[in-house]
N, C-alpha and C. Protein backbone atom coordinates (compact mmCIF):
# COMPACT_ATOMS: atom_id res chain seq x y z
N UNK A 1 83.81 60.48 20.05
CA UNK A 1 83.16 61.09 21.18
C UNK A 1 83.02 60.06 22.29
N UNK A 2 82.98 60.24 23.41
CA UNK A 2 83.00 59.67 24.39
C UNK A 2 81.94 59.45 25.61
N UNK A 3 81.58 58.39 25.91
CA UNK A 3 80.30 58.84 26.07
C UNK A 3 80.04 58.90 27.77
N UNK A 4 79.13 59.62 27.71
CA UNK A 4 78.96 60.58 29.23
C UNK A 4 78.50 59.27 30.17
N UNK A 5 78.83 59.38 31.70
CA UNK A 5 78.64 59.06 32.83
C UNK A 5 77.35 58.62 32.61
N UNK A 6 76.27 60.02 32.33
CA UNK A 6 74.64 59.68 32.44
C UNK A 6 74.28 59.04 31.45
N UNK A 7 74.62 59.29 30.44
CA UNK A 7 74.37 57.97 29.25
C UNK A 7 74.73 56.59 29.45
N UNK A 8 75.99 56.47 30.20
CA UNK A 8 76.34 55.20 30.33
C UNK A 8 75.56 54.68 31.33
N UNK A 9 75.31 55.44 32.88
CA UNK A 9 74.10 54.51 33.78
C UNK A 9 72.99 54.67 33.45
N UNK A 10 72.47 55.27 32.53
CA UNK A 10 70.97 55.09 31.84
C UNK A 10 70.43 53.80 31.13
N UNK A 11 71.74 53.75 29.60
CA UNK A 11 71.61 52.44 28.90
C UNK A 11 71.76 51.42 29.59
N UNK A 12 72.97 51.59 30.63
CA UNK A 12 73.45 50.19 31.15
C UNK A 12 72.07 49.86 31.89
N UNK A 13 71.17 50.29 32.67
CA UNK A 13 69.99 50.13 33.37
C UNK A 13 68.96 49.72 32.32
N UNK A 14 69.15 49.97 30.91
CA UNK A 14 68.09 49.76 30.27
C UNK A 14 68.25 48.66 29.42
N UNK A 15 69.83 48.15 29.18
CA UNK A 15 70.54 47.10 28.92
C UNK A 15 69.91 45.74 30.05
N UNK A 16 70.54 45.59 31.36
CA UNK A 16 70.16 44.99 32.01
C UNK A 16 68.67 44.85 32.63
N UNK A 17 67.64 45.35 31.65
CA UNK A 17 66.49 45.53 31.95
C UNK A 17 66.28 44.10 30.53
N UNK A 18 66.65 44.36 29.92
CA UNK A 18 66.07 43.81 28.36
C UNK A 18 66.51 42.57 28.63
N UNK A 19 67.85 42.16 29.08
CA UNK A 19 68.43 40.80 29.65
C UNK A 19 67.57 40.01 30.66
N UNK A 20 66.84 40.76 31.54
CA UNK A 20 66.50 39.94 32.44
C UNK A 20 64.85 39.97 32.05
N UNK A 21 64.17 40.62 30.77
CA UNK A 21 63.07 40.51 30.19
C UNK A 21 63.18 39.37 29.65
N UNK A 22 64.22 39.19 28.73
CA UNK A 22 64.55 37.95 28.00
C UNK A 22 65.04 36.97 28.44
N UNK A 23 65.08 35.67 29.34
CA UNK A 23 65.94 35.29 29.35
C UNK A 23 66.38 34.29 28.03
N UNK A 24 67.65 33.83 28.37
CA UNK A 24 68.55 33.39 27.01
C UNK A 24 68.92 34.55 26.09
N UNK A 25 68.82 35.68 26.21
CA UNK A 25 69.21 36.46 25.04
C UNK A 25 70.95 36.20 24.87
N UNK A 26 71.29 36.59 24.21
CA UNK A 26 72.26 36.56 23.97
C UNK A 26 72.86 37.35 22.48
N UNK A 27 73.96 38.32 22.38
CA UNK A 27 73.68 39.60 21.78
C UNK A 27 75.33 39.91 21.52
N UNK A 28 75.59 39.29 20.45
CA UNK A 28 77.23 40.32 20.00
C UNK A 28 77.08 42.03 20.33
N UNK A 29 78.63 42.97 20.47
CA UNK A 29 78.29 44.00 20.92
C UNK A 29 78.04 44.90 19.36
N UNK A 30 78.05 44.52 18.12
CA UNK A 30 77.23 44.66 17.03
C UNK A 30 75.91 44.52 17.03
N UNK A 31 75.33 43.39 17.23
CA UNK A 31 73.97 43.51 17.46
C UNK A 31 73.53 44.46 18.44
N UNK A 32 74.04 44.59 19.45
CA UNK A 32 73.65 45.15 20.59
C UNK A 32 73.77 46.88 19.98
N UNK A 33 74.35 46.76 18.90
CA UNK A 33 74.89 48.60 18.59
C UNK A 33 73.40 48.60 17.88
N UNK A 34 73.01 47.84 17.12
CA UNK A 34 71.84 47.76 16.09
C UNK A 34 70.92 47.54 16.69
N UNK A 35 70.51 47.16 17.90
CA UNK A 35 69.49 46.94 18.58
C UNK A 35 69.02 48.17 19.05
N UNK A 36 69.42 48.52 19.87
CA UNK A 36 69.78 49.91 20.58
C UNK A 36 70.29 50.95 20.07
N UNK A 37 70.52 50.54 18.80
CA UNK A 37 71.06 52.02 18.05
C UNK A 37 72.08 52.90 18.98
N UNK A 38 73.36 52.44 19.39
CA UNK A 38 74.30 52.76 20.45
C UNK A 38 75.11 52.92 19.45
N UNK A 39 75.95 54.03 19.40
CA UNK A 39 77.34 54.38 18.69
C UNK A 39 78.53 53.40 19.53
N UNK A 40 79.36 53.08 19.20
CA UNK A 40 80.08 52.20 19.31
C UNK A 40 80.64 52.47 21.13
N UNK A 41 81.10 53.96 20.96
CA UNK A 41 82.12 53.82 22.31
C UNK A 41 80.99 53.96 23.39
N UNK A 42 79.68 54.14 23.06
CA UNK A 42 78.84 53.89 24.41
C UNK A 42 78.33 52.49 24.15
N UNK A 43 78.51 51.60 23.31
CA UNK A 43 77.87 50.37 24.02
C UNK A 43 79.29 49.81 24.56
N UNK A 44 80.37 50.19 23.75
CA UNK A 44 81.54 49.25 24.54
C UNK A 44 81.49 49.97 26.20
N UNK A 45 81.55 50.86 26.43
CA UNK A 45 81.24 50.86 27.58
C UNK A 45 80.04 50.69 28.82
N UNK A 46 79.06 50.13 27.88
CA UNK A 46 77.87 49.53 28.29
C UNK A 46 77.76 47.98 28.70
N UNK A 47 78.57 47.59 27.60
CA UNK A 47 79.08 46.44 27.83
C UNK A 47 80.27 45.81 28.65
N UNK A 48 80.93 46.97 28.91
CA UNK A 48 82.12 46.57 29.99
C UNK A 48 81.90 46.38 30.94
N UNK A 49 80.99 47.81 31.61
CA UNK A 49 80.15 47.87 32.53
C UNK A 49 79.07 47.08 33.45
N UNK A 50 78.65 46.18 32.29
CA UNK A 50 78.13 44.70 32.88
C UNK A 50 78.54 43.89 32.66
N UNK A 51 80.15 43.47 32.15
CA UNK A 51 80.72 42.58 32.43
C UNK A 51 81.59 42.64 33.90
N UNK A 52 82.06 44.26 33.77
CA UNK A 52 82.59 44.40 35.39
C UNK A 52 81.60 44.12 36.44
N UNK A 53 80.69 44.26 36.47
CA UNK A 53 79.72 43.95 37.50
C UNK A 53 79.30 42.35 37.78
N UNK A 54 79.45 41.73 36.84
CA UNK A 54 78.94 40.51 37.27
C UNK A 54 77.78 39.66 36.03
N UNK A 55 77.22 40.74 35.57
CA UNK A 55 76.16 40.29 34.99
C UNK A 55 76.24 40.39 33.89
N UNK A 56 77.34 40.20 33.04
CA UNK A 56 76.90 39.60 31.40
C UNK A 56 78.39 38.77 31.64
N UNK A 57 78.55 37.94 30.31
CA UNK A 57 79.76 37.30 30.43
C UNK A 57 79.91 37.23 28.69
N UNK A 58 81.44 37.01 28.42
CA UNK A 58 81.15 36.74 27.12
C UNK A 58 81.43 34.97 26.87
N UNK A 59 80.62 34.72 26.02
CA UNK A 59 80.59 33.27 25.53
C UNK A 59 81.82 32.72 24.37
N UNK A 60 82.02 31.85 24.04
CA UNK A 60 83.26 30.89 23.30
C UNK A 60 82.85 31.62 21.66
N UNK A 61 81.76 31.99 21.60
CA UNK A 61 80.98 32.81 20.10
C UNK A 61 81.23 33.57 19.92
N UNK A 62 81.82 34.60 20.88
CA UNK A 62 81.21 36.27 20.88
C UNK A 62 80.24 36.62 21.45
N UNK A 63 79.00 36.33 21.65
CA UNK A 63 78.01 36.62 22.22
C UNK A 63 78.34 36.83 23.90
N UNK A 64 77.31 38.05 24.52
CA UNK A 64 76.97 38.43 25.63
C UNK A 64 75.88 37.89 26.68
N UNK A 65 75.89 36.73 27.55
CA UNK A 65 74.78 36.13 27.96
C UNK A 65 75.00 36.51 29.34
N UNK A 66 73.80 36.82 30.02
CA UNK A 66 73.44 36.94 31.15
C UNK A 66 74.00 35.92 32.11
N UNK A 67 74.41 36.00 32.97
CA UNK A 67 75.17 35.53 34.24
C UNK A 67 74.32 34.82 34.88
N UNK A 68 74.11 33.27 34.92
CA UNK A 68 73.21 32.83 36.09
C UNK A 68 72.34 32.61 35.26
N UNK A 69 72.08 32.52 33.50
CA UNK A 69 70.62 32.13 33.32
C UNK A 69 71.01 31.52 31.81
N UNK A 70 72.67 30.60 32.10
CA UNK A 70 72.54 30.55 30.45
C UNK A 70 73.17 29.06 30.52
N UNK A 71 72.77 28.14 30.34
CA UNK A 71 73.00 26.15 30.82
C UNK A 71 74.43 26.25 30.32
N UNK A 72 74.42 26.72 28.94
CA UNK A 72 75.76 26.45 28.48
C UNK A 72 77.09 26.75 29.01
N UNK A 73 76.97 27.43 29.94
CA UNK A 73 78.27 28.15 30.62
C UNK A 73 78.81 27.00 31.76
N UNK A 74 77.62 26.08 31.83
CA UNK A 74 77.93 24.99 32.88
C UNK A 74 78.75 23.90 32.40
N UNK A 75 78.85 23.85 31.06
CA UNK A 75 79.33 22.96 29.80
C UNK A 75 80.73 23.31 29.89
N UNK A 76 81.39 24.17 30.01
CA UNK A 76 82.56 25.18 29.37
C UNK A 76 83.58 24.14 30.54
C-alpha cells in the first residue's frame, strides 16, 4: 500500500518535530518504523522527504541525523 500525500505531510511534520525536540537524535529508518510505528513505504517516504528537503542526512552508519546539529558530519 502506498502511502497517501496527507499521511506523508502529517508524519513528515511530526518527524521533523521530534528531531528538532531532540537534538543529536539520530535514528535508522527501522528504528524510525518502531518508533513511530510507520509501515515501511510511509516512513521510506518520510524519510526521503527530509532528506530531499535539506533536513536529515544519512550518516557513514546508517543512521538519519539532523542537518546543522550533528559535529560529526564536520569530521567526514
Amino acid at each position: 500500500m502506498l502511502a497517501s500525500e496527507e499521511a506523508v505531510t502529517a508524519w513528515t511534520d511530526r518527524v521533523r518535530a521530534e528531531y528538532l525536540e531532540m537534538p543529536g537524535l539520530t535514528l535508522t529508518r527501522w528504528q524510525m518504523r518502531r518508533f513511530w510505528l510507520l509501515d515501511e513505504s510511509l516512513c521510506n517516504a518520510i524519510v526521503d522527504a527530509l532528506v530531499a528537503s535539506g533536513f536529515l542526512w544519512l550518516r557513514p552508519d546508517h543512521t538519519y541525523a539532523r542537518i546543522g546539529n550533528d559535529a560529526c558530519r564536520a569530521k567526514e
